[in-house]
N, C-alpha and C. Protein backbone atom coordinates (compact mmCIF):
# COMPACT_ATOMS: atom_id res chain seq x y z
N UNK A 1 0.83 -1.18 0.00
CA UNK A 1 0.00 0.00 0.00
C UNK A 1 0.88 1.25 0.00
N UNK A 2 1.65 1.48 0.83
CA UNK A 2 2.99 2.38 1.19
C UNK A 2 3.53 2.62 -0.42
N UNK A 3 4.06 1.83 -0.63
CA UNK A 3 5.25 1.78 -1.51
C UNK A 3 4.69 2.26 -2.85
N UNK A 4 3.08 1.39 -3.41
CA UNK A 4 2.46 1.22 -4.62
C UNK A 4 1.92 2.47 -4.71
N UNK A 5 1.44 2.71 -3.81
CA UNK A 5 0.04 4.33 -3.71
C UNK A 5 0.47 5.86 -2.73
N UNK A 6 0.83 5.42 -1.37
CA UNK A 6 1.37 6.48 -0.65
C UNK A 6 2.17 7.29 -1.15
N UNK A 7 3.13 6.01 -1.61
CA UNK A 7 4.44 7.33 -1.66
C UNK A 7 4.72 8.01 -3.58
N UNK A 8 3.88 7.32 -4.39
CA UNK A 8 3.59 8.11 -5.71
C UNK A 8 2.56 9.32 -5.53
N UNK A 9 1.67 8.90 -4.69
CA UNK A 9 0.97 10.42 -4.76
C UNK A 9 1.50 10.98 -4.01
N UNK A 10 2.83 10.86 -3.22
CA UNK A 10 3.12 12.14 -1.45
C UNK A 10 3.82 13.11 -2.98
N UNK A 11 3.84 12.51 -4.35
CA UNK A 11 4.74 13.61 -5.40
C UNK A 11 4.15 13.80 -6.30
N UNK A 12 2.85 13.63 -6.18
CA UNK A 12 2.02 14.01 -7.24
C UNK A 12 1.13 15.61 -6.80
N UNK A 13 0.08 15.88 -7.54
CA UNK A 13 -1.22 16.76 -7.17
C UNK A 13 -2.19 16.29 -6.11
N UNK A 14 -1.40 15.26 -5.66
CA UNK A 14 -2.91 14.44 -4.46
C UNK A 14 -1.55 14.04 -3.58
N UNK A 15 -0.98 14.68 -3.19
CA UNK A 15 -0.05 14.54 -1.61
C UNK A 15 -1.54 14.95 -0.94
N UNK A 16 -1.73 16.00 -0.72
CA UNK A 16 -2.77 16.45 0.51
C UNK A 16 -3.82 15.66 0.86
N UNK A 17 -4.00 14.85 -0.14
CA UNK A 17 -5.04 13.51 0.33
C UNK A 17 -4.10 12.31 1.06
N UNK A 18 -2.84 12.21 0.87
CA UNK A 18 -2.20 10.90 1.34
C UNK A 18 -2.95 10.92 3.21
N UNK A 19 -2.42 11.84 3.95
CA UNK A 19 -2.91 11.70 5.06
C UNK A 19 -4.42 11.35 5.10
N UNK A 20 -5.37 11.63 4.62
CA UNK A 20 -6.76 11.37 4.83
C UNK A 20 -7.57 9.99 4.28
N UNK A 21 -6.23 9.69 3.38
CA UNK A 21 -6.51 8.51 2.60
C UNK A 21 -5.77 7.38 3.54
N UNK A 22 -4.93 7.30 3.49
CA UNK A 22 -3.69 6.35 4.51
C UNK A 22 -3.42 6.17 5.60
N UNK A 23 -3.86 7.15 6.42
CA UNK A 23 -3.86 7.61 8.20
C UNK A 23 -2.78 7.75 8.60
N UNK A 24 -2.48 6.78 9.17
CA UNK A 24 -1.32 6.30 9.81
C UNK A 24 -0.75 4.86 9.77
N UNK A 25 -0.79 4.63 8.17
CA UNK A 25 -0.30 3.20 7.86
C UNK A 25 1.04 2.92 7.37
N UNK A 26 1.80 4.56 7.87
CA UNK A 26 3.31 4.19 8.00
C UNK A 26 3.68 3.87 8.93
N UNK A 27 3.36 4.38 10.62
CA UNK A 27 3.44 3.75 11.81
C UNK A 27 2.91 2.51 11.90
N UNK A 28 2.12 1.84 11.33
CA UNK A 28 1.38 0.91 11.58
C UNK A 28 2.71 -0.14 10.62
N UNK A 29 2.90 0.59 9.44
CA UNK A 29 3.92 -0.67 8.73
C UNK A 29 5.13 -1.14 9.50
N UNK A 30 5.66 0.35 10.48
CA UNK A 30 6.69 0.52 11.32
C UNK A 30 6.62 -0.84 12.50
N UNK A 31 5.59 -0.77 13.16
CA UNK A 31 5.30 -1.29 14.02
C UNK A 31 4.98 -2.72 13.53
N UNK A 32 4.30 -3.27 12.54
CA UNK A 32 4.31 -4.04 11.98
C UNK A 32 5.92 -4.93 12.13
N UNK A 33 6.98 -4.47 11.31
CA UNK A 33 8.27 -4.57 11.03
C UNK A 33 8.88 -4.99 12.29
N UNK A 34 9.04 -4.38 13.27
CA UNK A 34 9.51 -4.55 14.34
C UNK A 34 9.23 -5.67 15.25
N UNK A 35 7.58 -5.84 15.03
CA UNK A 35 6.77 -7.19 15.47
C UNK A 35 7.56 -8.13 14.85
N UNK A 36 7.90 -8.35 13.77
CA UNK A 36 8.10 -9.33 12.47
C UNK A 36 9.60 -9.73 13.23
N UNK A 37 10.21 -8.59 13.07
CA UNK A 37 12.03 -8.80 13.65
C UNK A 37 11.54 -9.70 14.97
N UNK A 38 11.26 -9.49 16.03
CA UNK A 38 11.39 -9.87 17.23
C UNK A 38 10.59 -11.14 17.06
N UNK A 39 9.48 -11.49 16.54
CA UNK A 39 9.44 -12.85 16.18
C UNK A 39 10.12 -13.54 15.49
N UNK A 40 11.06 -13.27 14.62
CA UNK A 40 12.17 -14.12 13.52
C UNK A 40 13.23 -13.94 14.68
N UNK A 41 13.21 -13.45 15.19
CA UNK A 41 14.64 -13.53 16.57
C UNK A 41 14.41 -14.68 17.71
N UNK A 42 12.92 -14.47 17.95
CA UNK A 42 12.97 -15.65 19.27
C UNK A 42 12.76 -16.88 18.53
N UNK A 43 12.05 -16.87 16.91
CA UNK A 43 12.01 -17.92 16.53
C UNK A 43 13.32 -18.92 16.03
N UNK A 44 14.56 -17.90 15.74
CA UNK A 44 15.80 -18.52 15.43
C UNK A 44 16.20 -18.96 16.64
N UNK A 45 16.16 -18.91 17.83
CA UNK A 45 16.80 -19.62 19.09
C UNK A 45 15.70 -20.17 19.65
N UNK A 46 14.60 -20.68 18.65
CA UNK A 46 13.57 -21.65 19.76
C UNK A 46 14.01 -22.79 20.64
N UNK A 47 13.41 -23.00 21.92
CA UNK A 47 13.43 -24.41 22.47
C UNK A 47 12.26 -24.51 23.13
N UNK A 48 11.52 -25.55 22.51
CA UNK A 48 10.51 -26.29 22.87
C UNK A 48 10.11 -25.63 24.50
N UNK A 49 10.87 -26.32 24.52
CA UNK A 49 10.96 -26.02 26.65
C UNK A 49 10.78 -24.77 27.17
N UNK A 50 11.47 -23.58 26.83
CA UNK A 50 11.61 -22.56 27.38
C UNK A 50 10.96 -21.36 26.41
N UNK A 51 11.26 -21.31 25.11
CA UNK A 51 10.46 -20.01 24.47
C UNK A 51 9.12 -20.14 24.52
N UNK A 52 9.04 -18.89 24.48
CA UNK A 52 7.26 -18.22 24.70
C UNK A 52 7.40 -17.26 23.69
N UNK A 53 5.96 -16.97 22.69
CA UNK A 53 6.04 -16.28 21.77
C UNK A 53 4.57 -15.00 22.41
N UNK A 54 4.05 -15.68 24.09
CA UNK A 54 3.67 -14.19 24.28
C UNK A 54 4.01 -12.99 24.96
N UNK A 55 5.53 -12.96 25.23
CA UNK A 55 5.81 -11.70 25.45
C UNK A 55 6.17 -10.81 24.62
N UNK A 56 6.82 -11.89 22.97
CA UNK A 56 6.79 -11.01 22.42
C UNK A 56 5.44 -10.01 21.75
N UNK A 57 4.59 -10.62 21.88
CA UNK A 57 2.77 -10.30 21.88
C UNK A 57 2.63 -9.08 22.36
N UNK A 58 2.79 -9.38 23.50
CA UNK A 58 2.99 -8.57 24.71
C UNK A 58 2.92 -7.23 24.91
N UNK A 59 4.89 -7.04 24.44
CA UNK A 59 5.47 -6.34 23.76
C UNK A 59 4.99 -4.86 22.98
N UNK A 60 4.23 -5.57 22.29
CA UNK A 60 3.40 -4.92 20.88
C UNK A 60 1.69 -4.19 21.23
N UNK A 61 1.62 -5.10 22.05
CA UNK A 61 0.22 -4.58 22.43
C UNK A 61 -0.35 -2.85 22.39
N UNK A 62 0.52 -2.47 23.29
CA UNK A 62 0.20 -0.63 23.36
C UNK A 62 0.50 -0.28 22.07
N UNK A 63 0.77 -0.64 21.28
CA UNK A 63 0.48 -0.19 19.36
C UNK A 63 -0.22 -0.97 18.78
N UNK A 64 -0.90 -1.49 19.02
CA UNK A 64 -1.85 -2.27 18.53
C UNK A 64 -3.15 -0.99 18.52
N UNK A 65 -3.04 -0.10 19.18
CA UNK A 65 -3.91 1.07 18.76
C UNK A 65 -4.03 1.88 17.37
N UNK A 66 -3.22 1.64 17.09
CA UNK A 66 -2.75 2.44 15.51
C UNK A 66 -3.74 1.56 14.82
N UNK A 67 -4.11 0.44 15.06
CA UNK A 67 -5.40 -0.03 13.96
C UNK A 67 -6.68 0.52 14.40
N UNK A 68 -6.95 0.91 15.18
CA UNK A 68 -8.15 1.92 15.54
C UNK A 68 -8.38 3.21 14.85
N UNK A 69 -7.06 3.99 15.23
CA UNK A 69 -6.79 5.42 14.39
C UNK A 69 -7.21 4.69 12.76
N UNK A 70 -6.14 3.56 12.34
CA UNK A 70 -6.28 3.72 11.01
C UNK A 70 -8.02 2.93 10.59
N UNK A 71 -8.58 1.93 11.35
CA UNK A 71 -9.97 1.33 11.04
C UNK A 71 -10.65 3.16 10.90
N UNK A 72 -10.80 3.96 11.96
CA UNK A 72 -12.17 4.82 11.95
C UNK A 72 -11.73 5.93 10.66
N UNK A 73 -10.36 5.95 10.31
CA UNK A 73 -10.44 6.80 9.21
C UNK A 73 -10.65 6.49 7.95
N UNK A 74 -10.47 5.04 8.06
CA UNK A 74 -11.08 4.37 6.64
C UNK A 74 -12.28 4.17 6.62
């Protein structure tokens, strides 16, 4: 979405719509990303026994708001 639509119109005649159109689905990709890293991290040193994949959950939760901002503006 970012890459295909956001960032061709942030240089076109319709920048001023990117915010009203997109919200905040660069923080959201941000946050996304970071989720992604820290699960490919605990998942490369798994052991049965001892890893837990909900702190990294956890973790993430207090941004898990950014889908609210971005649900009510869509």
């Amino acid at each position: 979405i970012w890459d295909a639509y956001a960032v061709p119109m942030n240089g076109s005649k319709y920048k001023d719509l990117v915010p009203r159109i997109f919200s905040n689905i660069e923080m959201i990709i941000k946050m996304n990303e970071a989720l992604r890293n820290d699960l490919e991290t605990e998942m490369s040193t798994w052991n049965p026994k001892k890893s837990l994949l909900g702190p990294v959950f956890a973790k993430s939760v207090p941004f898990m708001k950014l889908y609210t901002t971005y649900g009510n503006s869509y």
